[in-house]
PDB file of N, CA and C in Angstrom:
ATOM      1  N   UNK A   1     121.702  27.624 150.316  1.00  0.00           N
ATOM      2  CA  UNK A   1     120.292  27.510 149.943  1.00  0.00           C
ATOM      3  C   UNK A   1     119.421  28.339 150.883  1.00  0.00           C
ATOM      4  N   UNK A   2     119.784  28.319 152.520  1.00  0.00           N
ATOM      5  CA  UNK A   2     118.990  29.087 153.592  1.00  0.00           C
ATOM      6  C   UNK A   2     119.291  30.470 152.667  1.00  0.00           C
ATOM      7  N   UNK A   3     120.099  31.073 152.903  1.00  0.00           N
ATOM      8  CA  UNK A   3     120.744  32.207 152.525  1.00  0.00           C
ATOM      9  C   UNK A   3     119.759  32.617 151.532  1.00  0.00           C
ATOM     10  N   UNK A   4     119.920  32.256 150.274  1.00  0.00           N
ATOM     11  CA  UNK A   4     118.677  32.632 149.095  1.00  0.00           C
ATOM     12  C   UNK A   4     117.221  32.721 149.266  1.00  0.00           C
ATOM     13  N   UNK A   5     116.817  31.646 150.067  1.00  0.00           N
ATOM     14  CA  UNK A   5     115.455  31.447 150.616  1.00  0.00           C
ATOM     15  C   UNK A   5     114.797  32.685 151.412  1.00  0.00           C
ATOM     16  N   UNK A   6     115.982  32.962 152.435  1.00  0.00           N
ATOM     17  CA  UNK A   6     115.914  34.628 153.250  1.00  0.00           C
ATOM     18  C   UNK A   6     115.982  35.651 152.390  1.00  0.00           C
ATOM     19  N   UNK A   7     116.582  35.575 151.300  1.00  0.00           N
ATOM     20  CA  UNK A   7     116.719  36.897 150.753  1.00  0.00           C
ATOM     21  C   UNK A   7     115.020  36.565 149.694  1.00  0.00           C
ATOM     22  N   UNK A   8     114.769  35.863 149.192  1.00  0.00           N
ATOM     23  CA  UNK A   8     113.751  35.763 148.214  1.00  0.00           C
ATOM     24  C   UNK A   8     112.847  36.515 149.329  1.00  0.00           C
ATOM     25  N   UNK A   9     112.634  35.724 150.845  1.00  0.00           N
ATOM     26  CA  UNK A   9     111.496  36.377 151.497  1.00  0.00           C
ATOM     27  C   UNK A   9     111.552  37.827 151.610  1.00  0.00           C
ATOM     28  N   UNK A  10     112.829  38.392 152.108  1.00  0.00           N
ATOM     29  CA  UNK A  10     112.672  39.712 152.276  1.00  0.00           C
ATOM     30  C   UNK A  10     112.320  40.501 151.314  1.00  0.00           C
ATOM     31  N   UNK A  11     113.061  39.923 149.545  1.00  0.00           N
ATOM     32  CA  UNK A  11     112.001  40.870 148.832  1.00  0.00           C
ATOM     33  C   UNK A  11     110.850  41.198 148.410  1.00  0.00           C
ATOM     34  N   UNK A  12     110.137  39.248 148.550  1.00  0.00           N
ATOM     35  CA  UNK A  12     108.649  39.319 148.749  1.00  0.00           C
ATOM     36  C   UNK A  12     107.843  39.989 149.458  1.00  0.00           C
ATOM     37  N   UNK A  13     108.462  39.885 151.047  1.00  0.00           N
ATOM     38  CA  UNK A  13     107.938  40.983 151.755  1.00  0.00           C
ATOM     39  C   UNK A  13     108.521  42.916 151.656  1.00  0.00           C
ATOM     40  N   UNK A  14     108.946  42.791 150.615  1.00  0.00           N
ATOM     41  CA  UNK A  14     109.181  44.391 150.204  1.00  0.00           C
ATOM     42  C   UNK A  14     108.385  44.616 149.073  1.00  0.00           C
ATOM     43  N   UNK A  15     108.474  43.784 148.580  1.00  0.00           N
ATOM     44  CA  UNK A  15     106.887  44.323 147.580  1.00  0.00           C
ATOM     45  C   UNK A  15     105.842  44.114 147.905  1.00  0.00           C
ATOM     46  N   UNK A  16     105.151  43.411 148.621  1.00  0.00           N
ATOM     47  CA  UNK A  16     104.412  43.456 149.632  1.00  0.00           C
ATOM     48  C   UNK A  16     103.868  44.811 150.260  1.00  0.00           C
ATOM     49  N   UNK A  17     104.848  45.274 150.668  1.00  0.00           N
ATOM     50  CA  UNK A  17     105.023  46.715 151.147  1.00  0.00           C
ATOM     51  C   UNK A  17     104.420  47.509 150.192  1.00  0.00           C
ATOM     52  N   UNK A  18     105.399  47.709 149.242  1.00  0.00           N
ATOM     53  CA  UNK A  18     105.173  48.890 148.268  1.00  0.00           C
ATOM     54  C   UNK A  18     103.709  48.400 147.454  1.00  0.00           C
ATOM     55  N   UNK A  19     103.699  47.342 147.220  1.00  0.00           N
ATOM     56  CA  UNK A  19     101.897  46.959 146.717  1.00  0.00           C
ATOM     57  C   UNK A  19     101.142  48.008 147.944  1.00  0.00           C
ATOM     58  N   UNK A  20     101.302  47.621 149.182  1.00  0.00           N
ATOM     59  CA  UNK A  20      99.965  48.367 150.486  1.00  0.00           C
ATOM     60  C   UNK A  20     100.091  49.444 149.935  1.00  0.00           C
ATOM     61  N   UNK A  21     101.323  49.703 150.067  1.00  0.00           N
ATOM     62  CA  UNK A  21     101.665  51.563 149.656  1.00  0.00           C
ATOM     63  C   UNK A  21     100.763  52.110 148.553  1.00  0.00           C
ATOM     64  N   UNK A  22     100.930  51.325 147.149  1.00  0.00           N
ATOM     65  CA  UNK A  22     100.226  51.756 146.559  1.00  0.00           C
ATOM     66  C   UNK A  22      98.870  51.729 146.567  1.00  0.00           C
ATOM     67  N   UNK A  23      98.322  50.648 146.870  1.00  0.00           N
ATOM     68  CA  UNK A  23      96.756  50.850 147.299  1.00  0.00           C
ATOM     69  C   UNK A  23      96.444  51.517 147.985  1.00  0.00           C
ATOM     70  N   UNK A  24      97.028  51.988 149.391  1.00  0.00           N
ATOM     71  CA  UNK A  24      96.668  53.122 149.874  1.00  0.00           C
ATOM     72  C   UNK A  24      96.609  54.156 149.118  1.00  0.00           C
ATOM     73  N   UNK A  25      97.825  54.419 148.490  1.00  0.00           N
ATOM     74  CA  UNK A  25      97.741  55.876 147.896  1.00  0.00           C
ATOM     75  C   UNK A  25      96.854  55.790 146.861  1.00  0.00           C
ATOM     76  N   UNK A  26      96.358  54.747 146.029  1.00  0.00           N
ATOM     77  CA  UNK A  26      95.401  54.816 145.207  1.00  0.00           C
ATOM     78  C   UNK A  26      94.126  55.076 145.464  1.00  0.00           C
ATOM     79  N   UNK A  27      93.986  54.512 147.202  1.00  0.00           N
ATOM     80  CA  UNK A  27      92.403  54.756 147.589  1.00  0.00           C
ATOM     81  C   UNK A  27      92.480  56.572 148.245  1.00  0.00           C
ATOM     82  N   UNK A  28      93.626  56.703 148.805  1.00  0.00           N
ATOM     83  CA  UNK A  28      93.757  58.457 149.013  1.00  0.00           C
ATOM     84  C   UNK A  28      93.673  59.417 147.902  1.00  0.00           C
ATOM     85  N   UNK A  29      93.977  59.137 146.661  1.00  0.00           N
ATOM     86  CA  UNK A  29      93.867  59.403 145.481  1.00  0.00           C
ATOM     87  C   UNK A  29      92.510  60.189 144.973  1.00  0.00           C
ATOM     88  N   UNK A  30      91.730  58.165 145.425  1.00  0.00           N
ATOM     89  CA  UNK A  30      90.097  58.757 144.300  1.00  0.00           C
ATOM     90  C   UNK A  30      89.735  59.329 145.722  1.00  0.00           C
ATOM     91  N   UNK A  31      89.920  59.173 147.139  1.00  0.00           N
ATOM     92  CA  UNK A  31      89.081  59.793 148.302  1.00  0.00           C
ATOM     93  C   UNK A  31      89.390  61.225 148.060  1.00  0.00           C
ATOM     94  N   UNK A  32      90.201  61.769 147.513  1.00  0.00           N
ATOM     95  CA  UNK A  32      90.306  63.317 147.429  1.00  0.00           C
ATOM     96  C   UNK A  32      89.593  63.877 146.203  1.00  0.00           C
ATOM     97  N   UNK A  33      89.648  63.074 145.008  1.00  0.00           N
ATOM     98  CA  UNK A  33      88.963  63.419 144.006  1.00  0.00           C
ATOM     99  C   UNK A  33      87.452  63.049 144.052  1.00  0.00           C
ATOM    100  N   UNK A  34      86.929  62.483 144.820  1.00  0.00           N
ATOM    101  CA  UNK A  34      85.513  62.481 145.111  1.00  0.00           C
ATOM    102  C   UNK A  34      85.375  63.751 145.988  1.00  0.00           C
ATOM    103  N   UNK A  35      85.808  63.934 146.816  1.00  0.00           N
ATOM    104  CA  UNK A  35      85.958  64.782 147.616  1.00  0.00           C
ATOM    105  C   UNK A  35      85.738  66.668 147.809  1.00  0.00           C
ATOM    106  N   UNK A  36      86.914  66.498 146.069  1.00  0.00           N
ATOM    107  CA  UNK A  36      86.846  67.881 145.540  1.00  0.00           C
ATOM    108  C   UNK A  36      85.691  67.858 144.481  1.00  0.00           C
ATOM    109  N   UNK A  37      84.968  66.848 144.163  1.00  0.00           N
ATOM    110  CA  UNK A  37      83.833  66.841 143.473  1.00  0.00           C
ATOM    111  C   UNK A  37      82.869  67.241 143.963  1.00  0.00           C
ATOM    112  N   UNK A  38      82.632  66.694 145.224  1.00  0.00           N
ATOM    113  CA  UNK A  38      81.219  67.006 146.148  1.00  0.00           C
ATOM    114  C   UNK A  38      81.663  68.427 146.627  1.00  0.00           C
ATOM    115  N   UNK A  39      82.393  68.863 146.708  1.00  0.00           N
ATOM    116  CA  UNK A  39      82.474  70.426 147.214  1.00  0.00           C
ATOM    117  C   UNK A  39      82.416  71.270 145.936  1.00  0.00           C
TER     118      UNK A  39
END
């Protein structure tokens, strides 16, 4: 039961991850396309 419990967390906390990831890259995204707008 420990065993499963550890693994559920680690993948929670791996998508976790890749969620930040993507919000970052989503906010680097529109920050460049505003970016190349104003220039």
């Amino acid at each position: 039961m420990k065993r499963a419990e550890k693994c559920n967390a680690e993948i929670h906390h791996r998508l976790l991850q890749l969620l930040m990831l993507h919000v970052v890259c989503a906010m680097l995204f529109s920050f460049v396309n505003v970016t190349t707008e104003l220039i």
